[in-house]
Protein backbone atom coordinates (compact mmCIF):
# COMPACT_ATOMS: atom_id res chain seq x y z
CA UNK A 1 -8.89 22.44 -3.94
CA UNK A 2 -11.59 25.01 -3.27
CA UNK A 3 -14.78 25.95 -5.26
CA UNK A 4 -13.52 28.49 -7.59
CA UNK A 5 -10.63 25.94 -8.56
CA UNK A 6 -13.10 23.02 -9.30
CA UNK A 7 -15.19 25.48 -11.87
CA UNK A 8 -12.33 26.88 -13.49
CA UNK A 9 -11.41 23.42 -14.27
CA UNK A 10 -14.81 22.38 -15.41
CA UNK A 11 -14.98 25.51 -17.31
CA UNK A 12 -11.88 24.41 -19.38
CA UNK A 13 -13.18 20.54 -19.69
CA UNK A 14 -16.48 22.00 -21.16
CA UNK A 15 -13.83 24.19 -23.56
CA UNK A 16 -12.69 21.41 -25.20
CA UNK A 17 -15.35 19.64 -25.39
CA UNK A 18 -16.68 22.50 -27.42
CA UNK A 19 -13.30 22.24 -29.10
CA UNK A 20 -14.43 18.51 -30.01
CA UNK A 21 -17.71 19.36 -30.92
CA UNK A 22 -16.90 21.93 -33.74
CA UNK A 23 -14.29 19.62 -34.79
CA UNK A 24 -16.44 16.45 -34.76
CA UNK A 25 -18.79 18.13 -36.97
CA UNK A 26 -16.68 19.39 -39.99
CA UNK A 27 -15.14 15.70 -40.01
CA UNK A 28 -18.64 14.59 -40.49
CA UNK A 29 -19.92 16.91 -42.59
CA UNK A 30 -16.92 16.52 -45.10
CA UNK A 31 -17.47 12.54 -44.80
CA UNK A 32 -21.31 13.53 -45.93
CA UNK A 33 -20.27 15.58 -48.51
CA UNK A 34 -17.44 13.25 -50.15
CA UNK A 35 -19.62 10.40 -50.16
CA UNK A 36 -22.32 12.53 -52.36
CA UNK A 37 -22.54 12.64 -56.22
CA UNK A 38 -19.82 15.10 -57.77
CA UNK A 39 -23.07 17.32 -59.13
CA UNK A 40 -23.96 17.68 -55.56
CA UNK A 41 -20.76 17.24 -53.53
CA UNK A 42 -19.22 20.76 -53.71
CA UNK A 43 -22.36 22.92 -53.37
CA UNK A 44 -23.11 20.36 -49.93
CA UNK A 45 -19.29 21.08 -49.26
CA UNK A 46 -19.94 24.89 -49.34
CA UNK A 47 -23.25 24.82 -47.44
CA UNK A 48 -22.51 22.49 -44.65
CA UNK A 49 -18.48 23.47 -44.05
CA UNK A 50 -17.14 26.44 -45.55
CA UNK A 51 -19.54 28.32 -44.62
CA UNK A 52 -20.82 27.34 -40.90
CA UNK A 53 -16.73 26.25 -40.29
CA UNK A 54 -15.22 29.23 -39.83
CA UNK A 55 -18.30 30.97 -38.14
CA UNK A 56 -17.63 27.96 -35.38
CA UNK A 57 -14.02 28.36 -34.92
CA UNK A 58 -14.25 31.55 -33.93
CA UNK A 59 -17.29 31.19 -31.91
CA UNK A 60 -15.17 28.53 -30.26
CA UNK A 61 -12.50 30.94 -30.13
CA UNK A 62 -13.99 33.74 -28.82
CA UNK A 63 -15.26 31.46 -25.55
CA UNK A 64 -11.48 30.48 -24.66
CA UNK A 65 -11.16 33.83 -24.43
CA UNK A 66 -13.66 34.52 -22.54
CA UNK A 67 -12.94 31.61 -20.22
CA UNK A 68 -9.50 33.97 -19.37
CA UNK A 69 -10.94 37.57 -19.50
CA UNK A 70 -14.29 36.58 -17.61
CA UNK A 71 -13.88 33.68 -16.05
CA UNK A 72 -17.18 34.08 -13.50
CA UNK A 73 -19.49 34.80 -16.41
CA UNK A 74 -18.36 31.56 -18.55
CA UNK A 75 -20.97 29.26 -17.51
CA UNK A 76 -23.42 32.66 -19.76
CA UNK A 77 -21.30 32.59 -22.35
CA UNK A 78 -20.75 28.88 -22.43
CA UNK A 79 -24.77 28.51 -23.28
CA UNK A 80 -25.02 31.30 -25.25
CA UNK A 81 -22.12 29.72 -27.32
CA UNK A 82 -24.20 26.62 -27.47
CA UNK A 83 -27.67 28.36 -28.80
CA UNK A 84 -25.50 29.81 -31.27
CA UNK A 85 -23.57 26.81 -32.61
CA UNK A 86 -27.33 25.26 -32.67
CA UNK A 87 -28.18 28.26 -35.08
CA UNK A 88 -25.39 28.11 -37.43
CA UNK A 89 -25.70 24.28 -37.68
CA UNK A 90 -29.45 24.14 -38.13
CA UNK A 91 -29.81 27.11 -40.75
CA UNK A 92 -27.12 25.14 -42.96
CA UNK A 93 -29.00 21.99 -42.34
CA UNK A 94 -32.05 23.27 -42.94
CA UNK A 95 -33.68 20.56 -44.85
CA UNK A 96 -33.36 18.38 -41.43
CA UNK A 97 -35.09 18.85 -38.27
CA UNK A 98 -32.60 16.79 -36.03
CA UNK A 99 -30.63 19.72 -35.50
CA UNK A 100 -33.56 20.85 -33.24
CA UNK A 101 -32.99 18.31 -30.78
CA UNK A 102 -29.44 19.82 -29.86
CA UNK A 103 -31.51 23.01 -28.02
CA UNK A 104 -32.00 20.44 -25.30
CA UNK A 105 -28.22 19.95 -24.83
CA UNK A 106 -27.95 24.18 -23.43
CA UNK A 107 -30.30 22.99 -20.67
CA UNK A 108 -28.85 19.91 -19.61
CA UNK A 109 -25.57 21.30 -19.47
CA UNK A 110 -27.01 24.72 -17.39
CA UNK A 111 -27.84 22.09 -14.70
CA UNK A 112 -24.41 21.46 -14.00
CA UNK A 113 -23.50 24.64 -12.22
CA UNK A 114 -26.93 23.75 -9.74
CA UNK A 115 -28.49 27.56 -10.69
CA UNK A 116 -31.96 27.98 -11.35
CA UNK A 117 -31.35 31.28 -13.25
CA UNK A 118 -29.11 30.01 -16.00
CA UNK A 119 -31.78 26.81 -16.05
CA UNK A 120 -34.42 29.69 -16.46
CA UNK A 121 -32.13 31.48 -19.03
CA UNK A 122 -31.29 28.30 -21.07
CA UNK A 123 -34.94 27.31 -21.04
CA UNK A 124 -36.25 30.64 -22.48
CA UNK A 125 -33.33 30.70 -24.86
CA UNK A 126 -34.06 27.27 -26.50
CA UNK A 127 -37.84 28.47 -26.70
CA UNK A 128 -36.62 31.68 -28.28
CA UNK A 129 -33.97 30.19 -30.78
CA UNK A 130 -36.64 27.62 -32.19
CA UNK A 131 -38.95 30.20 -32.59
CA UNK A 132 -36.81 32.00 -34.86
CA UNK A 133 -35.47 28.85 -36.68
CA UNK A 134 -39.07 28.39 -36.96
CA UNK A 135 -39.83 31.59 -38.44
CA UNK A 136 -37.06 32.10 -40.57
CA UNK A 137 -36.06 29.51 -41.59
CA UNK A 138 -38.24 25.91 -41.21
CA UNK A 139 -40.82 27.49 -42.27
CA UNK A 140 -39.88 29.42 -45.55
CA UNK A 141 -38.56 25.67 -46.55
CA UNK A 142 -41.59 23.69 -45.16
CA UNK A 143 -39.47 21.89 -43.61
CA UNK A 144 -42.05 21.13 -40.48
CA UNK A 145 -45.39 21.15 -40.17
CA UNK A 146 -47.67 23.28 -37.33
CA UNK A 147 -48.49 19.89 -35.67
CA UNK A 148 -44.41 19.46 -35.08
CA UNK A 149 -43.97 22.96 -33.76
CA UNK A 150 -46.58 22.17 -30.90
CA UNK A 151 -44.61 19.27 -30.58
CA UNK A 152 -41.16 20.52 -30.23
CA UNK A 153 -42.43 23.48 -28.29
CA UNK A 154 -43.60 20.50 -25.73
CA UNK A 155 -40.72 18.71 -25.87
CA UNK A 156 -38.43 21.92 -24.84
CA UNK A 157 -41.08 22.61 -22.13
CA UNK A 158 -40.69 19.13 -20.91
CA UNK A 159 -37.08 19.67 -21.08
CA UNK A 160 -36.79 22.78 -18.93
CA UNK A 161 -39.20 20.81 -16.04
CA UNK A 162 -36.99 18.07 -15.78
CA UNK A 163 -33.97 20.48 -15.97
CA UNK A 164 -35.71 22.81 -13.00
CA UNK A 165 -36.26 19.09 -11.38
CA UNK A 166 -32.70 17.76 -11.65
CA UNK A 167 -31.52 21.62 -10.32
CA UNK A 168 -33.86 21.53 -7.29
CA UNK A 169 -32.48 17.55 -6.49
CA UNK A 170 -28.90 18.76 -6.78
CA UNK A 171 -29.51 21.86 -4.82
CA UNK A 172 -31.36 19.76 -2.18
CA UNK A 173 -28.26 17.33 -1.85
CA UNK A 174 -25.82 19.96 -1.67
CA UNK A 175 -27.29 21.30 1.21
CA UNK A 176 -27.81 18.16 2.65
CA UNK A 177 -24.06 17.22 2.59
CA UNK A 178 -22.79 20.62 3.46
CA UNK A 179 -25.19 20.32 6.60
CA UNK A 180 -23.44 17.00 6.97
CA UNK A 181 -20.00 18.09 6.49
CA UNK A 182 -20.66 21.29 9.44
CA UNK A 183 -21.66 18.60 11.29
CA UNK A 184 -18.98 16.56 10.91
CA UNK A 185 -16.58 19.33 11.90
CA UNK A 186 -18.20 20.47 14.41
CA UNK A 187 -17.87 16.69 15.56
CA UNK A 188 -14.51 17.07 14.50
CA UNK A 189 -13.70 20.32 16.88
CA UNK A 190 -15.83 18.69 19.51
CA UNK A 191 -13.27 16.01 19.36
CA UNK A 192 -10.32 17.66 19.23
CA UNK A 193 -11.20 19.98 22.39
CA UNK A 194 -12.34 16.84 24.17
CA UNK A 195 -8.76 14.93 23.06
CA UNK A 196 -6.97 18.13 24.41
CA UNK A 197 -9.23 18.26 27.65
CA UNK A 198 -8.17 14.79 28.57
CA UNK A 199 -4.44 15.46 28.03
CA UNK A 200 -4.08 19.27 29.44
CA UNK A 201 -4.57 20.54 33.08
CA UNK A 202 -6.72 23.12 32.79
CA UNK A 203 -5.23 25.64 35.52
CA UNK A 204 -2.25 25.58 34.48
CA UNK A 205 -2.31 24.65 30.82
CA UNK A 206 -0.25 22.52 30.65
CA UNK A 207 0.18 18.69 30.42
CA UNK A 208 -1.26 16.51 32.70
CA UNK A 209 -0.63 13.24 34.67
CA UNK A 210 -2.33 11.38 32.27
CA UNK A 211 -0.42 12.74 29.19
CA UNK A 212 2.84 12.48 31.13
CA UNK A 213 2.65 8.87 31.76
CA UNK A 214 1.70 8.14 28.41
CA UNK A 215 4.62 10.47 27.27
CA UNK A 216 7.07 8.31 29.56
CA UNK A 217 6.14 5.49 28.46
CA UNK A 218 6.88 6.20 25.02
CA UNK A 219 10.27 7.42 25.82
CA UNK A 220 11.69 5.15 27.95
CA UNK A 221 10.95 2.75 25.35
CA UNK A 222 12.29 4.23 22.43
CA UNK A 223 15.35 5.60 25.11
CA UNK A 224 15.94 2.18 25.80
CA UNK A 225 16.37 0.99 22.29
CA UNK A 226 18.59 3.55 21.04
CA UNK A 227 20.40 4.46 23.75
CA UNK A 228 19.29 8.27 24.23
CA UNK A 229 19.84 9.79 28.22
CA UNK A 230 16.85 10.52 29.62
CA UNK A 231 16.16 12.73 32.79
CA UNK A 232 13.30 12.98 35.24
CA UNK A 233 13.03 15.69 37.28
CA UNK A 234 9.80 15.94 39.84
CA UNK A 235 9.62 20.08 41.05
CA UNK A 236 7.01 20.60 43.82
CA UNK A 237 6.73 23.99 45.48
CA UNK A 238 7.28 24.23 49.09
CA UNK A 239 5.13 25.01 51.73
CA UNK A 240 2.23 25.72 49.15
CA UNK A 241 -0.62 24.85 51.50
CA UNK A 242 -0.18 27.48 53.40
CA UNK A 243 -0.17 29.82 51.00
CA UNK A 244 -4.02 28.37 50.08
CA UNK A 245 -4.95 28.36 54.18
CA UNK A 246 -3.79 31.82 54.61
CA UNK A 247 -5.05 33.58 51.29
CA UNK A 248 -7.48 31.30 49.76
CA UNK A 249 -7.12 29.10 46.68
CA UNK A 250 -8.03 32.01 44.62
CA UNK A 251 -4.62 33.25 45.38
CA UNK A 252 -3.27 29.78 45.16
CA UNK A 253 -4.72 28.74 41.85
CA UNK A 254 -3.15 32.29 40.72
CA UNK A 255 0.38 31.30 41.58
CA UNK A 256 0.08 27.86 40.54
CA UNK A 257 -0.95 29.26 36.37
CA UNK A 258 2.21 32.25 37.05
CA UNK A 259 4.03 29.58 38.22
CA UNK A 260 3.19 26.96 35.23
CA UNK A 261 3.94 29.57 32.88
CA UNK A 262 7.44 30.68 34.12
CA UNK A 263 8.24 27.09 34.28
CA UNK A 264 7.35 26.55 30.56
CA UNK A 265 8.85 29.50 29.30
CA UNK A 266 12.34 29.40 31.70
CA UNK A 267 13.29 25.69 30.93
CA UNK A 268 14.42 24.52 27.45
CA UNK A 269 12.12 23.70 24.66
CA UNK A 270 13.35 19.87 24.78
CA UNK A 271 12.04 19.17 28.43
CA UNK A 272 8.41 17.99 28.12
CA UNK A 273 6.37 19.65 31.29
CA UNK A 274 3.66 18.80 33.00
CA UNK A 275 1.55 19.13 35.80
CA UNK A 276 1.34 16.12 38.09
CA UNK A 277 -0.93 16.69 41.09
CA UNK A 278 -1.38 19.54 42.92
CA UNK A 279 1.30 21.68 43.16
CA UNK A 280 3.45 19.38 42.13
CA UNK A 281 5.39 19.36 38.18
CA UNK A 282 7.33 16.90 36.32
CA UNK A 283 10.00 17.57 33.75
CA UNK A 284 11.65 15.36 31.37
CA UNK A 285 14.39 15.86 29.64
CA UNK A 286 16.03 14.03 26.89
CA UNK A 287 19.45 14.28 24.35
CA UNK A 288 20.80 16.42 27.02
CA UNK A 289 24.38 15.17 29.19
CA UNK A 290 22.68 14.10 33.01
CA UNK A 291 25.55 17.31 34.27
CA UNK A 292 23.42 19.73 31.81
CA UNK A 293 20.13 18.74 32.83
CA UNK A 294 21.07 19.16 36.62
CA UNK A 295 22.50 22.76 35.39
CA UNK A 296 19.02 23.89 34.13
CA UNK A 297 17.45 22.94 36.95
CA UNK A 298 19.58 24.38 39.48
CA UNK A 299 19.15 27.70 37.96
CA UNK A 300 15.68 27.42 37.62
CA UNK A 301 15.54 26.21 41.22
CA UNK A 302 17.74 29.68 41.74
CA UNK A 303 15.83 31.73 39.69
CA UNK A 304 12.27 30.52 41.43
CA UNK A 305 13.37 31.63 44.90
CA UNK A 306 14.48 35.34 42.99
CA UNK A 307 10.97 35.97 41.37
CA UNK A 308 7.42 37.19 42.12
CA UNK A 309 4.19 34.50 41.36
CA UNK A 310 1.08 36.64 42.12
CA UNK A 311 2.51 38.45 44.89
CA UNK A 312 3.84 35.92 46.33
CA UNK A 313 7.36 34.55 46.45
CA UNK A 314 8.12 30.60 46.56
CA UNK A 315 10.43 28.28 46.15
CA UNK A 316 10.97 24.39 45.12
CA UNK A 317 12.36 21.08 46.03
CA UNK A 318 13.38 19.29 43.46
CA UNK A 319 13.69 15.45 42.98
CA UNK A 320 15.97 13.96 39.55
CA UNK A 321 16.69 11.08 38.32
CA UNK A 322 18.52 9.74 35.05
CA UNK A 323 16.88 6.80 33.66
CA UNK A 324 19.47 3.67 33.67
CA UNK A 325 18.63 1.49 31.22
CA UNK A 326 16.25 -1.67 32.19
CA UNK A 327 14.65 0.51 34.68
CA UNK A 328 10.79 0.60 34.04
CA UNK A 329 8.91 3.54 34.17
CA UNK A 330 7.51 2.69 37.79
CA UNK A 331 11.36 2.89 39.05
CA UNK A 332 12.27 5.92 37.35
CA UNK A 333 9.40 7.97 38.83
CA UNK A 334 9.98 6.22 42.37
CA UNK A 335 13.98 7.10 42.51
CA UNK A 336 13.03 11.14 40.90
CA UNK A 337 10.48 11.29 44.33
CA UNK A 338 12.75 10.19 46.39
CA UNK A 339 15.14 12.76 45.04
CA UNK A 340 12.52 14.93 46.29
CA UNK A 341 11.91 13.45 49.52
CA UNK A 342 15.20 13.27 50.51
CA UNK A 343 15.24 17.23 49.49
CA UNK A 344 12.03 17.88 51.44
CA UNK A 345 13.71 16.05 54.63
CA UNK A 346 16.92 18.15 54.24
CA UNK A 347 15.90 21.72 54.01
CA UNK A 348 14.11 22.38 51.11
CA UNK A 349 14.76 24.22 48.44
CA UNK A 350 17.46 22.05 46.82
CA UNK A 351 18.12 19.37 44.62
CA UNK A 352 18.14 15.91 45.33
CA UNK A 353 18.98 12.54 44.43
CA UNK A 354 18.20 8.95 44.99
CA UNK A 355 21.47 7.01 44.58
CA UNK A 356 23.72 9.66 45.89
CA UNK A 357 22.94 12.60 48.09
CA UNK A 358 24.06 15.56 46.43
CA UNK A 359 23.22 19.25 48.08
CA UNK A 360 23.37 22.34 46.16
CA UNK A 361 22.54 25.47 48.00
């Protein structure tokens, strides 16, 4: 869920508690009013809820739709709803002072949204709105004395420092944990690149020995249990060295990465490949019949001896092996090299096989 997403839903939780507010107030005020003599009862009734009620509703109302028409500005008109619900509950309840105490509820709130401008805003607001209660309407009913407007006015000021505080502490540990979550990314990334480091070749970009023996391991065992074929094929390009004594490894690490990325793009997307050592590659292949298996790699053999790597053409000896099972992973590699030995010894540039000879030109 991202930022904008976590305010809108705040937005709407302070809604309804605005909602709850309002309505928490005319239950009260009736209960206040019903409970007073009958001489008394219906002017309090008309004072404290028929009049102020409807004023709040739609003040009430008038934020919700806000809340969808200006969503950005709501945390504004959220405390500029507030100061005003303050008004229209202290100039009915004018004989009480209480209601003077709410002002501090604008700034409190304000610090939620961890912005020293609406702190500022809220503060000078709650100053503001008890200076006109003050003047128009505390005052024409006595209701306070000079001594308690010095006193209030202290209070509020009191109010806004420890709001200004509590924004500056929030601020200070939001940056602190953002700093901490970068961090942790970066960590994260640092991670991740190491992880891939340690299981790629970096030539060729592909897998290494490492992450093909780990790879193996894996299958043969779950292979083994559920009875899928499973194919080892061991590719290493002939006479390579002297393409590295005669033009440099330069030239060799060039073919090697043209090479690496023909044979990752020519050979299905089910063999896993990898480079073993050197110029020499490892392919695994598994849910494919052992006859299809041999079929790709004969015509990738084919295709190899056909194509251009950096200038230079090539071709391969290839060793393969299908995994019988009880075999560990030790034998399977041993019986795909001697594939390849036995097609190094007869030629080159062929397939080959431990168990039975087989020559395909």
């Amino acid at each position: 869920m991202n930022e904008i997403e976590i305010v809108r839903r705040w937005n709407q939780r302070f809604l309804y508690l605005f909602w709850l507010a309002v309505g928490l107030y005319i239950v009260l005020a009736l209960i206040a009013g019903m409970i007073q003599p009958v001489a008394a009862r219906y002017p309090l009734l008309l004072r404290t809820v028929v009049y102020p009620a409807p004023i709040l509703i739609l003040l009430v109302g008038a934020l919700q739709i806000a809340s969808r028409q200006f969503p950005k500005q709501l945390p504004i008109f959220l405390v500029i709803g507030m100061y005003l619900t303050v008004f229209v509950v202290a100039s009915v309840l004018y004989d009480l002072v209480s209601p003077v105490g709410l002002l501090v509820i604008p700034m409190m709130f304000s610090t939620i949204y961890l912005r020293r401008d609406i702190v500022m805003a809220a503060g000078g607001m709650s100053v503001l709105e008890f200076g006109l209660l003050d003047f128009f309407i505390y005052r024409p009913q006595q209701t306070i004395t000079l001594m308690d407007t010095f006193v209030i006015l202290g209070l509020l000021t009191v109010a806004a420092a420890v709001a200004f505080m509590i924004v500056g502490r929030g601020q200070e540990l939001s940056k602190s944990l953002m700093q901490s979550i970068e961090s942790r990314q970066e960590l994260m990334m640092q991670n991740v690149w190491m992880q891939r480091m340690s299981k790629f070749d970096p030539l060729t970009e592909l897998y290494n020995r490492s992450a093909f023996r780990d790879h193996i391991n894996r299958l043969v065992e779950v292979c083994s249990r559920h009875d899928i074929p499973l194919h080892l094929a061991v590719i290493d390009i002939d006479d390579f060295k002297q393409i590295n004594d005669t033009f440099g490894h330069d030239v060799g690490d060039s073919v090697l990465k043209d090479f690496a990325s023909y044979m990752s793009a020519e050979l299905p997307e089910k063999c896993f490949v990898a480079r073993y050592g050197g110029e020499e590659f490892v392919a695994v292949g598994t849910e494919l019949p052992q006859e299809q298996f041999i079929h790709v790699l004969e015509a990738f053999r084919r295709n190899v001896a056909e194509r251009d790597f950096s200038g230079h053409f090539v071709t391969v000896s290839i060793g393969i092996h299908t995994y019988i099972p009880g075999e560990s992973v030790d034998v399977l590699f041993r019986m795909a090299d001697q594939g390849l030995y036995w097609s190094k010894n007869n030629g080159k540039n062929k397939l080959g096989f431990a168990e039975i000879p087989v020559v395909t030109e």
